[in-house]
C-alpha atoms as a PDB file:
ATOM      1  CA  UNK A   1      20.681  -4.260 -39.633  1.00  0.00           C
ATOM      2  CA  UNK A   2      17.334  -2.916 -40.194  1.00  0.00           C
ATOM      3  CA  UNK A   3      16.961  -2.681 -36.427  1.00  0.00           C
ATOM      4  CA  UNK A   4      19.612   0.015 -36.666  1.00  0.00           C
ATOM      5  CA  UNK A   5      18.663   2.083 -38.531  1.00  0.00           C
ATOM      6  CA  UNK A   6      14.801   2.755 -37.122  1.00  0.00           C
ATOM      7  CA  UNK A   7      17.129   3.192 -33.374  1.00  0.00           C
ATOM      8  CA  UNK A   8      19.339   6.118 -35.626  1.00  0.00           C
ATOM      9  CA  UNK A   9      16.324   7.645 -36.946  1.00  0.00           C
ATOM     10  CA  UNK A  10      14.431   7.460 -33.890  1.00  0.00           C
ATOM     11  CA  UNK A  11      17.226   9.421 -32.391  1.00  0.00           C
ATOM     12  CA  UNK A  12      17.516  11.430 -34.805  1.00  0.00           C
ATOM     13  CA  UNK A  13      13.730  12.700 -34.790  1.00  0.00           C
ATOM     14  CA  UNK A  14      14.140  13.070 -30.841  1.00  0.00           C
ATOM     15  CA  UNK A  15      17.385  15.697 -31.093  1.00  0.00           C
ATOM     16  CA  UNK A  16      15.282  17.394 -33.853  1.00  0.00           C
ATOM     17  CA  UNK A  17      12.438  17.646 -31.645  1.00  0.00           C
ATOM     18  CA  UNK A  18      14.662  18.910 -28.811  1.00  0.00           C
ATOM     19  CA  UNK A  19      16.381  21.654 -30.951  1.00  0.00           C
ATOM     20  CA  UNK A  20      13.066  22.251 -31.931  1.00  0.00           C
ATOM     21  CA  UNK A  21      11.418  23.110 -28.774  1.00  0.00           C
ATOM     22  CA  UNK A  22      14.895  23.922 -26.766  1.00  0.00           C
ATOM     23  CA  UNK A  23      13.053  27.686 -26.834  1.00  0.00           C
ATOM     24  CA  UNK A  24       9.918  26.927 -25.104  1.00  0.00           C
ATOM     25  CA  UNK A  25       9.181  27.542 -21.698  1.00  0.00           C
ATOM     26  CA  UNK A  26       9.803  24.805 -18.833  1.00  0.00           C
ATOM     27  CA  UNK A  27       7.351  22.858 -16.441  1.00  0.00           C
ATOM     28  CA  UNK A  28       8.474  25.369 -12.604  1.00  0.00           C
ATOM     29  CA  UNK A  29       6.772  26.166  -9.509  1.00  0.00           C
ATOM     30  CA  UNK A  30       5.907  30.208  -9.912  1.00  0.00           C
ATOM     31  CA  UNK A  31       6.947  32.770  -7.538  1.00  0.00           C
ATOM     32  CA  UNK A  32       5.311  35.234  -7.132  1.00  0.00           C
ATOM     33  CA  UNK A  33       8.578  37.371  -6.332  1.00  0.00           C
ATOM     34  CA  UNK A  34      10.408  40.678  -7.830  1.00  0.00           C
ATOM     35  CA  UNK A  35      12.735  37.637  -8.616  1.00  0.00           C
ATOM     36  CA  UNK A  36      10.448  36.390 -11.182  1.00  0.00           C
ATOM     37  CA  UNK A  37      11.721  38.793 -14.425  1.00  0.00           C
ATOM     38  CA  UNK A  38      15.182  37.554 -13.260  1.00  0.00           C
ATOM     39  CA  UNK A  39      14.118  34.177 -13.845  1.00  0.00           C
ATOM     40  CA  UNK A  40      12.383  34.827 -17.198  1.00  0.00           C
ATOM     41  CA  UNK A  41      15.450  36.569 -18.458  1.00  0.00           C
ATOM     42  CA  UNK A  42      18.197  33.992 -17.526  1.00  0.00           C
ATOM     43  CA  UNK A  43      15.286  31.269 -18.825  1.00  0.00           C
ATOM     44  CA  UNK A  44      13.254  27.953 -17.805  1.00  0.00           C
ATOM     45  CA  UNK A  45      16.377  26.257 -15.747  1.00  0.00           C
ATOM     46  CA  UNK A  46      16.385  29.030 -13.499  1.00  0.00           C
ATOM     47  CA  UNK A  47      12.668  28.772 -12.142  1.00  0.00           C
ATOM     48  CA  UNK A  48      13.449  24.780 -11.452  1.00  0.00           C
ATOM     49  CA  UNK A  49      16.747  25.372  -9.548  1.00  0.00           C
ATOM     50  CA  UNK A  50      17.463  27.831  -6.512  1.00  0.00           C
ATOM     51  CA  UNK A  51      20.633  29.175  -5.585  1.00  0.00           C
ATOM     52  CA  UNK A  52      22.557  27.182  -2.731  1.00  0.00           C
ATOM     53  CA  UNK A  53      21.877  30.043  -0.173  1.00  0.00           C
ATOM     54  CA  UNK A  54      18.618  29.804  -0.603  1.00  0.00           C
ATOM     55  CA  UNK A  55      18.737  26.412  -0.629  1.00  0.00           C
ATOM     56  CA  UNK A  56      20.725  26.377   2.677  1.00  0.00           C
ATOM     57  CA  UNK A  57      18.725  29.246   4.093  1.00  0.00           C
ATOM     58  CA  UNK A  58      15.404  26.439   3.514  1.00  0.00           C
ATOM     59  CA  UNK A  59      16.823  23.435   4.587  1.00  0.00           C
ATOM     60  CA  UNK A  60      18.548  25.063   7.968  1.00  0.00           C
ATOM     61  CA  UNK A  61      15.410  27.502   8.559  1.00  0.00           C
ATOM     62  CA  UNK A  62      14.462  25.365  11.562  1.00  0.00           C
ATOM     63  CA  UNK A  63      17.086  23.036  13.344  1.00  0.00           C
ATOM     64  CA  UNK A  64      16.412  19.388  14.767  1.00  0.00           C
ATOM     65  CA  UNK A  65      16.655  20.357  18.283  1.00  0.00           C
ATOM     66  CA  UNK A  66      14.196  23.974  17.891  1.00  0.00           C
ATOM     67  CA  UNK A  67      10.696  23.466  18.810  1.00  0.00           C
ATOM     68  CA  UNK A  68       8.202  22.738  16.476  1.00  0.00           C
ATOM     69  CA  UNK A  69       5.480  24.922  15.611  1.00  0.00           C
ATOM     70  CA  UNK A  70       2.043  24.071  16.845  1.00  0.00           C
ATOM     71  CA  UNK A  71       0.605  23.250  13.061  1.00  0.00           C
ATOM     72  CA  UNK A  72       3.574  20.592  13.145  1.00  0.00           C
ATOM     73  CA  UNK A  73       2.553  19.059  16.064  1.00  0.00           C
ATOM     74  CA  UNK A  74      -0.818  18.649  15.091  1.00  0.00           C
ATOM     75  CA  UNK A  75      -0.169  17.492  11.596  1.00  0.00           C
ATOM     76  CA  UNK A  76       2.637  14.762  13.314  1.00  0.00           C
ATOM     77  CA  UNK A  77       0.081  13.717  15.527  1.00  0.00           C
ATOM     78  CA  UNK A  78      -2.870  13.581  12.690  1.00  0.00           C
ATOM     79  CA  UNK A  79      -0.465  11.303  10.629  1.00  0.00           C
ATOM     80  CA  UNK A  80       0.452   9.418  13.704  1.00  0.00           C
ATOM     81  CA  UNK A  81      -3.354   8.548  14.686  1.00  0.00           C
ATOM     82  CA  UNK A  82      -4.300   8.047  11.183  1.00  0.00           C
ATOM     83  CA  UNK A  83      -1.098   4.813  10.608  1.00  0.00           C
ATOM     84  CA  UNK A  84      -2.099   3.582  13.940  1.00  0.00           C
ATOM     85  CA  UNK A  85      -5.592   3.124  13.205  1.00  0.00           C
ATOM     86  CA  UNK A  86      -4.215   1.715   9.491  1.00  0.00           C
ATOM     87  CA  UNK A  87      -2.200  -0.507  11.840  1.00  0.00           C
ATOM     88  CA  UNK A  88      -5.399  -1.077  13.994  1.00  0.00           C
ATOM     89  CA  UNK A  89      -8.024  -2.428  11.506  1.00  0.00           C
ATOM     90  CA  UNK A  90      -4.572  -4.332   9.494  1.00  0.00           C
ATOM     91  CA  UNK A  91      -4.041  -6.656  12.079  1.00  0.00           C
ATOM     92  CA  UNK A  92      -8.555  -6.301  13.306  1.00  0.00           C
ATOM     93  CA  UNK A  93      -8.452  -7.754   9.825  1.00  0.00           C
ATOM     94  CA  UNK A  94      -6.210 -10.639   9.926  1.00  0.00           C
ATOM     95  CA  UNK A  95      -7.528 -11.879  13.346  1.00  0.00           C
ATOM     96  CA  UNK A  96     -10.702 -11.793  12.018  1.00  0.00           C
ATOM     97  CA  UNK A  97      -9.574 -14.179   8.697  1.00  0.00           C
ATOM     98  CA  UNK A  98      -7.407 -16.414  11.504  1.00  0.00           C
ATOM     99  CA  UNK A  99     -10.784 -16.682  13.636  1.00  0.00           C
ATOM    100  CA  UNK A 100     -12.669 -17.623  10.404  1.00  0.00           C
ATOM    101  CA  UNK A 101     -10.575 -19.886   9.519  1.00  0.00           C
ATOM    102  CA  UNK A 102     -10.204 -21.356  12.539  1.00  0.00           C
ATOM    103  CA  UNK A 103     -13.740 -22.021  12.735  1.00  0.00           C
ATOM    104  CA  UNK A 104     -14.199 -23.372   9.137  1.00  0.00           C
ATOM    105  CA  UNK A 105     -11.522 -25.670  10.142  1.00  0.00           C
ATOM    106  CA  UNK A 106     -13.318 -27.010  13.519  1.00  0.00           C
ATOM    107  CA  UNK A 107     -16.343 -27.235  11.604  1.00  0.00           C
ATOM    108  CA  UNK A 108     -15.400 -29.474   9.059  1.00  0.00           C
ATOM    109  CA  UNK A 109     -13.167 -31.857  11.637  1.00  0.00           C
ATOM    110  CA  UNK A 110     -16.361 -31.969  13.569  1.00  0.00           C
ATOM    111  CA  UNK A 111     -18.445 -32.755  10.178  1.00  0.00           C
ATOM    112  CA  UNK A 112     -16.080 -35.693   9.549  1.00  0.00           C
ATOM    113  CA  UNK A 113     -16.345 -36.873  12.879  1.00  0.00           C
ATOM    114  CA  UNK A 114     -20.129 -36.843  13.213  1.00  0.00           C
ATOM    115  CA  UNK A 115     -20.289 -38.912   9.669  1.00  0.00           C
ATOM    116  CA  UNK A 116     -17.855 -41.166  10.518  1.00  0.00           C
ATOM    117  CA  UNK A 117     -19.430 -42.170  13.631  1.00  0.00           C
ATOM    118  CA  UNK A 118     -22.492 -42.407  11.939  1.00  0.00           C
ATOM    119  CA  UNK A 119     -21.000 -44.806   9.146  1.00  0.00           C
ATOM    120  CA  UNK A 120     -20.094 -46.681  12.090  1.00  0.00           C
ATOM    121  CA  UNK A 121     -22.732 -46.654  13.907  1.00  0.00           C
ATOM    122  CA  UNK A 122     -24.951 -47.928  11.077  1.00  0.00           C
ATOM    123  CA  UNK A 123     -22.003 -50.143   9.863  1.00  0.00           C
ATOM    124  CA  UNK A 124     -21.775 -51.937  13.188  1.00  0.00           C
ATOM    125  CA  UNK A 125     -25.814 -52.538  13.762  1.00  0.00           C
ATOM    126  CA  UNK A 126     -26.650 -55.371  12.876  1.00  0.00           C
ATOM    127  CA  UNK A 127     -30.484 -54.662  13.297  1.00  0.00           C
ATOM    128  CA  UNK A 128     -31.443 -57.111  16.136  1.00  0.00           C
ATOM    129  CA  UNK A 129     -30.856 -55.157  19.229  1.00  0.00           C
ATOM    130  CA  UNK A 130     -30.639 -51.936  19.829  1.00  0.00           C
ATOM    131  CA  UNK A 131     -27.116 -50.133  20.393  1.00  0.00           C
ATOM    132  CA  UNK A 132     -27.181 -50.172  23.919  1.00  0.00           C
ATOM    133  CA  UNK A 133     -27.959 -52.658  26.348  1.00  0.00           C
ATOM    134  CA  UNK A 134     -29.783 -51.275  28.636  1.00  0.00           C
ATOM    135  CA  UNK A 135     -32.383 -50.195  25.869  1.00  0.00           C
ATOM    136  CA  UNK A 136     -32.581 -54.123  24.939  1.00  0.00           C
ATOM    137  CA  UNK A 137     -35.937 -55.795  25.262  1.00  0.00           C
ATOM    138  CA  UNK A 138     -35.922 -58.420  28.094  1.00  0.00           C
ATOM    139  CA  UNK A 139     -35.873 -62.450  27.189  1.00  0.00           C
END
C-alpha cells in the first residue's frame, strides 16, 4: 500500500512540474528565417515540427535516380574507404590471433613431444651401452 502512494505522489510532483514549466521555451534547431517570429508566436512545438510541404519539398529535393553532387560522391567514397579499411585491419586482426594461436599450439605439442621422448629415452637406458649400436664399444 505504501508503494502506492510514493507512485501517486511521484506523479503528482511530475504534472506539477509540467504545468509548471508548460511556458518555457523548447529544446529546436534555429532558423535563421523571416519564419522565425512565426514560430515564436505560435510557440516551442512549432520550431521542432515543419509543415508537410516542407517536409515533402526536403525529402523529394533530390530523387534516387538524379545524379549526385560531387561533395556526395566524395563523402560516399570517404565512408566507403574508411569501413573497408575497418573491415581490413578486423579480419588483419583475427588472422593474426589464429596465427598466434596456431603457433602456441605447435609449440607446446612439440614441447610434449621432445619431453616425452626424453622420459623415454632416459627411461629405457639402462646405462651399459650407449643408445645406439654403432656407438657401442667393441668386445
Amino acid at each position: 500500500m505504501a508503494w502506492t502512494r510514493v507512485l501517486l505522489l511521484s506523479l503528482l510532483a511530475g504534472v506539477l512540474l509540467l504545468n509548471f514549466f508548460r511556458e518555457t521555451q523548447g529544446a529546436a534547431v534555429r532558423d535563421d528565417n523571416d519564419d522565425d517570429k512565426e514560430a515564436t508566436s505560435k510557440g516551442p512545438l512549432s520550431r521542432v515540427f515543419m509543415e508537410a510541404s516542407d517536409a515533402t519539398h526536403f525529402l523529394k529535393r533530390r530523387g534516387r535516380r538524379s545524379p549526385k553532387s560531387y561533395a556526395e560522391m566524395i563523402a560516399e567514397v570517404r565512408v566507403q574507404r574508411a569501413t573497408s579499411e575497418r573491415r581490413r585491419e578486423y579480419y588483419e586482426e583475427q588472422r593474426d590471433e589464429r596465427e598466434n594461436y596456431a603457433e602456441e599450439q605447435r609449440d607446446e605439442q612439440n614441447e610434449r613431444t621432445s619431453e616425452r621422448n626424453e622420459q623415454y629415452r632416459e627411461y629405457s637406458y639402462d646405462g651399459m651401452y650407449s643408445r645406439y649400436p654403432h656407438h657401442r664399444p667393441p668386445h
